[in-house]
Every structure is written in structure tokens, then in C-alpha cells.
Protein backbone atom coordinates (compact mmCIF):
# COMPACT_ATOMS: atom_id res chain seq x y z
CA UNK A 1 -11.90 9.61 17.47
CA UNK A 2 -8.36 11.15 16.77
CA UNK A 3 -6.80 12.89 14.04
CA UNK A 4 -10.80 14.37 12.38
CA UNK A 5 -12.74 11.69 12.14
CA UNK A 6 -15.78 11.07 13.87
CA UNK A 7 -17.02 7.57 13.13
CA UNK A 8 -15.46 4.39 11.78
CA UNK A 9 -17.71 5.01 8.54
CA UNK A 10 -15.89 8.41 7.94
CA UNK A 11 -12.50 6.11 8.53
CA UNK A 12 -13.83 3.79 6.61
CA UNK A 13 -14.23 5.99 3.37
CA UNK A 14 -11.46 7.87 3.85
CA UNK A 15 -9.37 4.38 3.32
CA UNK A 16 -11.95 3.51 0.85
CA UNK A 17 -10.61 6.96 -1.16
CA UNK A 18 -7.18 6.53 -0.81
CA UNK A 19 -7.45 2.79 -2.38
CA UNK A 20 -9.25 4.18 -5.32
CA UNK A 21 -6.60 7.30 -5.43
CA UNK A 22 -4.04 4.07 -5.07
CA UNK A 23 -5.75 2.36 -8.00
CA UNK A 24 -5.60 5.14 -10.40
CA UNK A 25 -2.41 5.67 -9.16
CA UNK A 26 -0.90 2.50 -10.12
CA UNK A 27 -3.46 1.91 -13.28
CA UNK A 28 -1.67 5.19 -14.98
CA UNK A 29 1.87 3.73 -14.58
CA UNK A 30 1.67 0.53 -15.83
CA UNK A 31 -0.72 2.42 -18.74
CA UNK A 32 2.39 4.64 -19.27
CA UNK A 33 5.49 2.52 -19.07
CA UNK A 34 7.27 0.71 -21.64
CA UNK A 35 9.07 -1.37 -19.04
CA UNK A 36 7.21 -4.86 -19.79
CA UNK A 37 8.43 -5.40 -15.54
CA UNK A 38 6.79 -2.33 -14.58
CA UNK A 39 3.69 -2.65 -16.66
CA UNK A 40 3.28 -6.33 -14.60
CA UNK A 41 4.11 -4.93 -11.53
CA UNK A 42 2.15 -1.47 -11.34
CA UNK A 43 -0.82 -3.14 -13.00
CA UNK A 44 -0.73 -6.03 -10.09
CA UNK A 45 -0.32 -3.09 -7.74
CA UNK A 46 -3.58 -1.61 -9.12
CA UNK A 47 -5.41 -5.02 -8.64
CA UNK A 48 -4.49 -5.38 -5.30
CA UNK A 49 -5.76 -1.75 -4.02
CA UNK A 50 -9.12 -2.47 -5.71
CA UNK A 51 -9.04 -5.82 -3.54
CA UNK A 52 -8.43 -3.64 -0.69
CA UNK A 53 -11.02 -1.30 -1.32
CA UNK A 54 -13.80 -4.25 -1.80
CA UNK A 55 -12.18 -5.46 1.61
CA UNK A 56 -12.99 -2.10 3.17
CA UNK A 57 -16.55 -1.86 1.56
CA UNK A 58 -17.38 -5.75 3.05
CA UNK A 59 -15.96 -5.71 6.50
CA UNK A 60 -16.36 -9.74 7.27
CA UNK A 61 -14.78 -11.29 9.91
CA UNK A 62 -13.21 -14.25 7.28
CA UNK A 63 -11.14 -11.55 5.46
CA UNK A 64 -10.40 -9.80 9.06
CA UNK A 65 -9.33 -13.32 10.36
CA UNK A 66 -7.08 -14.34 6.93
CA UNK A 67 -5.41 -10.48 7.43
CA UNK A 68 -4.94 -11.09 10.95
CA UNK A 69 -2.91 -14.53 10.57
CA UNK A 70 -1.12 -12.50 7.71
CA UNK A 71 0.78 -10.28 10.31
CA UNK A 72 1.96 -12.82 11.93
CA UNK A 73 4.47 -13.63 9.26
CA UNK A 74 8.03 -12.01 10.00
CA UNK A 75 8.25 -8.75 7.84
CA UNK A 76 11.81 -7.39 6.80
CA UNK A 77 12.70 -3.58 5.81
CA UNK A 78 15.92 -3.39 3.36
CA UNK A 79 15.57 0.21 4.79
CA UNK A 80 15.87 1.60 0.67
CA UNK A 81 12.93 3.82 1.07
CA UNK A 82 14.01 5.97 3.41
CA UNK A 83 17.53 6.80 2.04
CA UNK A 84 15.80 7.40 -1.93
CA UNK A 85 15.01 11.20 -2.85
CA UNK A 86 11.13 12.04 -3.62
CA UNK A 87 9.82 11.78 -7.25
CA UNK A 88 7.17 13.18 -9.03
CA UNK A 89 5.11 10.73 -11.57
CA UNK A 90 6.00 11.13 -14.79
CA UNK A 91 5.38 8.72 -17.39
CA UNK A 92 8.97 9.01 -18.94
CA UNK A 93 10.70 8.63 -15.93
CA UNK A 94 13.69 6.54 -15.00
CA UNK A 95 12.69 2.58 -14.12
CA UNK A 96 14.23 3.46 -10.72
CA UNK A 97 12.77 6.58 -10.05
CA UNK A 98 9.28 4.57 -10.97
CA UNK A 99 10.58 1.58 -7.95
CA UNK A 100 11.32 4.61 -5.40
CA UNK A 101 7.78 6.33 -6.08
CA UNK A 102 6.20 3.10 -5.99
CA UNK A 103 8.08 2.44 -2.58
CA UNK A 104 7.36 6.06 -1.09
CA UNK A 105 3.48 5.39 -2.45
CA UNK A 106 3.36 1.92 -0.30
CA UNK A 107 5.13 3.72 2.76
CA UNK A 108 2.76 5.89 3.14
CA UNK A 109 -0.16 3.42 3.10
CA UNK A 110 1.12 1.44 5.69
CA UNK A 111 1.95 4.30 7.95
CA UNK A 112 -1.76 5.56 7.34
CA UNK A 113 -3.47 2.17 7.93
CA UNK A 114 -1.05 1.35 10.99
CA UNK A 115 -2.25 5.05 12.24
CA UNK A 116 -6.17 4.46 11.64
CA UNK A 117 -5.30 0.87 13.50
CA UNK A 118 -3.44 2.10 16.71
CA UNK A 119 -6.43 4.81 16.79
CA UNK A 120 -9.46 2.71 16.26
CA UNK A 121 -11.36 1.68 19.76
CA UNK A 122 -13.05 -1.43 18.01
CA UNK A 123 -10.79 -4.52 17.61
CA UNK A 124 -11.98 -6.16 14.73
CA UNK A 125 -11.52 -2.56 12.54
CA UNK A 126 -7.94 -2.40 14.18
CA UNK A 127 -7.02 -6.30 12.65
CA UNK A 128 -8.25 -4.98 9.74
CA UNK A 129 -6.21 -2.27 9.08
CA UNK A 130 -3.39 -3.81 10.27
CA UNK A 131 -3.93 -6.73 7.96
CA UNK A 132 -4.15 -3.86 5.08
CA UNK A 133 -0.85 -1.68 6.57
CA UNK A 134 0.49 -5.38 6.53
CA UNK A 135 -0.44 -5.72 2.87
CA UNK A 136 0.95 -2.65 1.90
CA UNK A 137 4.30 -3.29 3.58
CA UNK A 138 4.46 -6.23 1.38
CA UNK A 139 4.09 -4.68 -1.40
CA UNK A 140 6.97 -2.37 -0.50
CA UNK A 141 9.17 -5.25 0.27
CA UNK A 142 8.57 -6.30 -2.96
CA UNK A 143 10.10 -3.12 -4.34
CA UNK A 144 13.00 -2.55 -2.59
CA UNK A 145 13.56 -5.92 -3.06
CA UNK A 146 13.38 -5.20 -7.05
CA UNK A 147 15.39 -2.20 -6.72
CA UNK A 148 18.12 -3.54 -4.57
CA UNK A 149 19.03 -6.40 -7.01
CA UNK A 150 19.00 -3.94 -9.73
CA UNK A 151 20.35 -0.96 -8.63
CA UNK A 152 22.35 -2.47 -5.83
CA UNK A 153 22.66 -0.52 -1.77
């Protein structure tokens, strides 16, 4: 395989890592905000990479199938996360540098599990990371979404 790893299972646990990483990630904002929005959305965010990770760890074809029908729904890209600076995590930051972080933070999933798909040689892994790069493009829509009736552009 491409890009370091040697078998699906490494793949596998790398994605397994970065859900956890995601977790924690999201678990620690919606800890540290005041915003009663953010603490909802972050701590939905944080449920929904620990889904992803149990999704990862059980590998059946049902939840491969569900994800797979899941990417067939049109997706659409307001294009906000690419024009917003880079932020570091703070727990006193602005409510719309917390929406661009979260934004960047679901970019990069789906470019990593759209990667891992387009370089996987087994099919049903490759629906299944699609269905989770799918997932995470949702949640990004989500933001900008947010942030663009807030904040406006």
C-alpha cells in the first residue's frame, strides 16, 4: 500500500486513532465553552467520532452498505473553509474562531478518509471510508452553514 502503510489493519488503526484524537478533540470544546450552541454542537461532534471509531473497529457490510447509499446524497461546499485563517484551540476563543477550527478539523478528515479510500485495493474498505469522508463532510457543512448565517460571506 501507498503513503506507509502496509496492511488494511495498520489503516485501519491509524483511522481508529485519529477518531479517538477527534473525540478528545471535540469532548474538550464543548467541556470548555460557555456557548450553550457550541457545547451542543462540539459535544454531538464528539459522539459522532466515537460512532465512527466503533464503525472502524466492526467492519460489517450493513454499516458499509447504509454509508455507501449515504454518498449518494448531493453534497454542497459554501467554500468558507478555505478562505478562514488557521486557529489554535483555546478554550476562550472567539465563537467563530471555534466554527473555523471545527471546519478546518472536519476538512481534514474527509481529505484523509477520501485518501485511505482512493488508495485501498479492497472495495468494501474503500465504501467505507468514503461513507466516513462522507460523514465528515457533513459535519463540515453543518459548520459553515452555522457560520455563514452568523457571520455572513
Amino acid at each position: 500500500m501507498e503513503n506507509g502503510f502496509k496492511t488494511f489493519a495498520e489503516v485501519i488503526s491509524f483511522a481508529v486513532m485519529r477518531e479517538e484524537e477527534s473525540h478528545e478533540f471535540y469532548k474538550h470544546l464543548s467541556e470548555k465553552t460557555t456557548d450553550p450552541f457550541l457545547k451542543i454542537l462540539f459535544s454531538d461532534f464528539a459522539k459522532e467520532e466515537l460512532r465512527h471509531k466503533q464503525v472502524l473497529l466492526e467492519l460489517e457490510t450493513e454499516p458499509l452498505e447504509k454509508m455507501l447509499n449515504s454518498i449518494l446524497d448531493e453534497q454542497i461546499n459554501l467554500g468558507t473553509t478555505k478562505h478562514r485563517k488557521l486557529v489554535s484551540p483555546d478554550p476562550n476563543m472567539e465563537f467563530s474562531d471555534s466554527l473555523i477550527l471545527a471546519m478546518k478539523r472536519e476538512e481534514k478528515a474527509f481529505k484523509l478518509y477520501s485518501l485511505l479510500a482512493e488508495i485501498s485495493d479492497d472495495d468494501e474498505i474503500s465504501v467505507l471510508f468514503l461513507g466516513l469522508a462522507n460523514e465528515e463532510n457533513q459535519h463540515r457543512e453543518k459548520i459553515e452553514k452555522t457560520y455563514t448565517s452568523l457571520f455572513g460571506e
